[in-house]
Structures are given as structure tokens and as C-alpha cells.
Protein backbone atom coordinates (compact mmCIF):
# COMPACT_ATOMS: atom_id res chain seq x y z
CA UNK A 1 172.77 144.45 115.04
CA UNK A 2 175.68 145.64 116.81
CA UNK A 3 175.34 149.21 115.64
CA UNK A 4 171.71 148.91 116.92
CA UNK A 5 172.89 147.87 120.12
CA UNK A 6 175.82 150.95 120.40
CA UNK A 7 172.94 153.02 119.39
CA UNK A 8 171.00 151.71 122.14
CA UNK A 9 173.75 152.05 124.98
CA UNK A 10 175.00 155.61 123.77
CA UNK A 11 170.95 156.63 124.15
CA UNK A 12 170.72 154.90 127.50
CA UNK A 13 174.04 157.17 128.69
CA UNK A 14 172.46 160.28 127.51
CA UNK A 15 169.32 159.63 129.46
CA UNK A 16 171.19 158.16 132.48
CA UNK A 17 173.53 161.61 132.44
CA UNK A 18 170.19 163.96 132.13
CA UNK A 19 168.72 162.51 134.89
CA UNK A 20 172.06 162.74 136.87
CA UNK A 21 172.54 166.41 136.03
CA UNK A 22 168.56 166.97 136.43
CA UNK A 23 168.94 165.29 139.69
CA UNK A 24 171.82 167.52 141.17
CA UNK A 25 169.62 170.46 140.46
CA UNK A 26 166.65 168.86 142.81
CA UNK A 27 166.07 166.15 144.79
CA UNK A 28 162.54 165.06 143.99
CA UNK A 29 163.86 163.52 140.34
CA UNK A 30 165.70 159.83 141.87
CA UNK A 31 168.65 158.62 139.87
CA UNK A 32 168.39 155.46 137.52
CA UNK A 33 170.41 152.70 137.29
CA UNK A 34 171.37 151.04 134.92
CA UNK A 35 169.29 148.55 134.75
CA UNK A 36 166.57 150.35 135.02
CA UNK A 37 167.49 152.18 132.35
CA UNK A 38 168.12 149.15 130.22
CA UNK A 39 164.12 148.51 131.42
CA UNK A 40 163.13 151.31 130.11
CA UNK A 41 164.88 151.58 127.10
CA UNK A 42 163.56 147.88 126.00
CA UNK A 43 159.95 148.73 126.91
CA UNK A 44 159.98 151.50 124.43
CA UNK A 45 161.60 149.65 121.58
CA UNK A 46 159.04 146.95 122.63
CA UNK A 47 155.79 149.71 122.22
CA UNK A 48 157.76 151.09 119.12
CA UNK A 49 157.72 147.87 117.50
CA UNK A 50 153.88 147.13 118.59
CA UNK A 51 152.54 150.15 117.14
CA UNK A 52 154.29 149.48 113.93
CA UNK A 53 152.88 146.25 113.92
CA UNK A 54 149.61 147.43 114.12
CA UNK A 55 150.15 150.22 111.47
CA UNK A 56 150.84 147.66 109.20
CA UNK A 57 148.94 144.44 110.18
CA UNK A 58 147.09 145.01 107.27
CA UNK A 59 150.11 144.42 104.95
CA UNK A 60 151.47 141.54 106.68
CA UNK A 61 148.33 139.39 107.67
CA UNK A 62 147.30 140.20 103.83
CA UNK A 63 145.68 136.75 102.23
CA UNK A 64 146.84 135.87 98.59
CA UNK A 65 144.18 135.39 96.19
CA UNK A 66 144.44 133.02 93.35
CA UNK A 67 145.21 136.02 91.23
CA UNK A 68 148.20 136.94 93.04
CA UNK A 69 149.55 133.30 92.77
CA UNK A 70 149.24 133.68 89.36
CA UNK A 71 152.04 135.69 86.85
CA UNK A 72 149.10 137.64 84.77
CA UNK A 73 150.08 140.18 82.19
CA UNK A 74 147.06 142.56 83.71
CA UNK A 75 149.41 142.60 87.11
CA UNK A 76 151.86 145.31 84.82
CA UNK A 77 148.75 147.26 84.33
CA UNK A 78 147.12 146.92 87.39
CA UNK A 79 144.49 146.15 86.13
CA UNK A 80 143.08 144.16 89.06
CA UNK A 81 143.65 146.20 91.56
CA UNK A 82 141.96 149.11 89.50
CA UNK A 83 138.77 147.35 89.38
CA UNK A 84 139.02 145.44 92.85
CA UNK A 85 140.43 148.30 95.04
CA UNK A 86 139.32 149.04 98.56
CA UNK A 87 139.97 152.84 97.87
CA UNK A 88 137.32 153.72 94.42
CA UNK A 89 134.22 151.96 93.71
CA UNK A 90 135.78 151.65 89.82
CA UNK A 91 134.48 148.26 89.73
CA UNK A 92 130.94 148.95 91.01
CA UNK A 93 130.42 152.15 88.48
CA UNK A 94 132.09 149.86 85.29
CA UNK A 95 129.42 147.16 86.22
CA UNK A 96 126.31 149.82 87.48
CA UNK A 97 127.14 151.35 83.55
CA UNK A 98 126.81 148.12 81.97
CA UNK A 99 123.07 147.70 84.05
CA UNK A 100 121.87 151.14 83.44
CA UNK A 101 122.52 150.32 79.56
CA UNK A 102 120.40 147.29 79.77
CA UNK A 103 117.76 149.19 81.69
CA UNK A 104 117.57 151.92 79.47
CA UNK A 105 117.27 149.24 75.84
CA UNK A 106 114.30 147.47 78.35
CA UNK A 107 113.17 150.39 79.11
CA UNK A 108 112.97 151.64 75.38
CA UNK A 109 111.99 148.18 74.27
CA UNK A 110 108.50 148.04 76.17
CA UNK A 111 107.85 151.78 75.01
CA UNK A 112 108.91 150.68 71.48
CA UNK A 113 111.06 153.83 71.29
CA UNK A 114 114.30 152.49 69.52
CA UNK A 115 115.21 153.11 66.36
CA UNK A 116 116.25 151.10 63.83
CA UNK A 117 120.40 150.75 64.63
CA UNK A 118 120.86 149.11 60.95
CA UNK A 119 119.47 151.98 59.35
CA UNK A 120 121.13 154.40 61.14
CA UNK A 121 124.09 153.37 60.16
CA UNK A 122 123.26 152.01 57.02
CA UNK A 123 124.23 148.70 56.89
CA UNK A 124 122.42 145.53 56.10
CA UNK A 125 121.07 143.11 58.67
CA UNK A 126 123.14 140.51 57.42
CA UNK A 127 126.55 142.85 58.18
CA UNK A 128 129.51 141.89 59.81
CA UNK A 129 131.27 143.13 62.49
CA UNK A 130 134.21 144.59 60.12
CA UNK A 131 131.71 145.96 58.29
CA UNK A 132 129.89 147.60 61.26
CA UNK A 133 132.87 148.91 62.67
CA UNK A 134 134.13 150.46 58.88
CA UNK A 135 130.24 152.32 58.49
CA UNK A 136 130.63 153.62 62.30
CA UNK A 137 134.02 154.82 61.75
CA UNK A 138 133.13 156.49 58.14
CA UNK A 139 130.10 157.98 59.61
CA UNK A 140 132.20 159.44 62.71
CA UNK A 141 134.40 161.15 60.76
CA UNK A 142 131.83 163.21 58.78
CA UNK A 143 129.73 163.67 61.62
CA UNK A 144 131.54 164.68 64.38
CA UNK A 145 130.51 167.68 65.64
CA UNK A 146 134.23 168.91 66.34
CA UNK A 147 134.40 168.90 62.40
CA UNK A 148 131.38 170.08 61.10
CA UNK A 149 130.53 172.67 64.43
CA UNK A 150 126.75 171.97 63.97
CA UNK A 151 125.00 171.49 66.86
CA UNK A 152 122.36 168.50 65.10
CA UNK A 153 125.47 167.02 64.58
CA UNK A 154 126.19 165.90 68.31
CA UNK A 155 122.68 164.90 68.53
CA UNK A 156 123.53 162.23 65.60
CA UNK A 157 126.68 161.52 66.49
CA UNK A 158 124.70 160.40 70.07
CA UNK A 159 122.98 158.10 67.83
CA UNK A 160 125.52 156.51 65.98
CA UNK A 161 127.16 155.86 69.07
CA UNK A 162 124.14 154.37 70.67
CA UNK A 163 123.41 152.28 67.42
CA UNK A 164 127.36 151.19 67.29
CA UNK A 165 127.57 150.07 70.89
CA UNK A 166 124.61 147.93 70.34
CA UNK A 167 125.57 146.22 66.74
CA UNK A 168 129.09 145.86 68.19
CA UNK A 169 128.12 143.49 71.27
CA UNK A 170 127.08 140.25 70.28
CA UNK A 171 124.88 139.99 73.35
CA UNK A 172 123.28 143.21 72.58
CA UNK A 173 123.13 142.57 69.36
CA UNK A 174 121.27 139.04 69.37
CA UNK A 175 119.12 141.02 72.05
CA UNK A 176 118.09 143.60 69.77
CA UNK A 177 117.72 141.37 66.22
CA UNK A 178 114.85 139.71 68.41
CA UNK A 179 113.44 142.76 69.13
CA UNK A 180 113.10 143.86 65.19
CA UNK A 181 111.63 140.56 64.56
């Protein structure tokens, strides 16, 4: 504080001594005392500090959520703030995706346009979700189209995906076992 202060004072002396020399050279500029100088040096650190305040009201007026109350392992990821940013619209694009998907199975649903996912990937009904995911991954490998440079390839590998994504989701999944009966 006292270093702020010398700071201060030694600032206060160079302005008092610029308008003393300025005010030798004409007579319109009047010389400052001291205390006006200490005036005028306090009203600046006072709009200084003001518009810093402002810069950053949003940081210090800042309400904490539940979330940051709580010591999450997502915090070292950042996961939160990824999704609930007031920069990106991550959050609204991860949860538009998730809509378009169940607009596009309604959508093929009433036209009765989808394909049989357990046949695709050539598992029973009665398959499990290890079992699923094995098939998918088997099929993925021979199919890719990186590997076998055909160009039907990507159009199954699109389908294998699809039908994966569904039988992988239990939601989607109980969704679409109504559907085939």
C-alpha cells in the first residue's frame, strides 16, 4: 500500500512540475496545487477502478449453481461448461441431433421404410448387448470402406451404423422391437 501511495505522490510531482514548466511558457495554463492535484489524482484512480468494475461485473456478481457447489469429476473435463456455455450452442446441437434422430425413425416408421436392424447385422432378436456390440464391431472391420476402397461399402457401412445406434439404445431399441411387432 505504501508503494502505491509513493507511486501516487511521485505521479502527482510530475504532473504538478509539467504544469509549472507549461505554465512559465504561457499564462492561460493556471498552476495547481497540491491539493488539487491530490483531487485529481483520486478522481482518476476512482474512474479507473469503476470501469474495471464494470469490465468485470460479470465475474464478480456471478451466481453459483448447485453444480459449482458440488466437487464433480466432469469439472476436470469441463464438461459442463462445454455443454452449458454462453459462447457455442454445443448443448442445443447435442440435443437438436438426438430430435432429428427421432424424427427421422418417425418419419421412416409411418412410411414403413426401415429395414430390418437384426438382420442387418445378423443377430437374433433375442441378442444381447455384448453380442450386438461384437457383430457391429466384426462387421466394421470388414466393411469399412477405408479397407476395402469400394464405394457400396460406405453405403453399408451407413447402415450398420444406423442399425447399431438403434440396437445399442435401449430406448430406441424397445421403440423399434414394437415397431417389428
Amino acid at each position: 500500500m505504501k508503494k502505491f501511495l509513493l507511486v501516487g505522490f511521485a505521479y502527482l510531482m510530475f504532473i504538478q512540475g509539467a504544469y509549472a514548466q507549461e505554465s512559465n511558457a504561457t499564462d492561460d495554463v493556471p498552476d495547481l496545487t497540491m491539493t488539487e492535484l491530490i483531487i485529481l489524482f483520486s478522481v482518476s484512480i476512482i474512474v479507473v477502478t469503476g470501469i474495471i468494475l464494470y469490465i468485470t461485473r460479470e465475474i464478480i456478481f456471478r451466481k453459483k449453481l448447485e453444480y459449482d457447489k458440488k466437487n464433480l469429476d466432469s469439472k476436470k473435463d469441463r464438461d459442463y461448461e462445454k455443454y452449458h456455455s454462453d459462447w457455442t450452442d454445443d448443448y442445443e446441437d447435442f440435443t437438436s441431433k438426438k430430435k432429428k434422430f427421432d424424427d427421422n425413425f418417425r418419419k421412416d416408421l409411418e412410411e414403413s421404410n426401415l429395414p430390418n436392424f437384426y438382420e442387418v447385422l445378423g443377430v437374433p432378436k433375442t441378442a444381447t448387448q455384448i453380442e450386438i456390440k461384437t457383430k457391429f464391431r466384426q462387421l466394421a472391420k470388414e466393411l469399412h470402406p477405408d479397407k476395402t476402397k469400394d464405394k457400396s461399402s460406405e453405403d453399408k457401412m451407413s447402415e450398420i451404423n444406423r442399425a447399431y445406434e438403434v440396437l445399442s439404445d435401449p430406448d430406441k431399441k424397445e421403440q423399434y422391437d414394437k415397431y417389428l411387432s
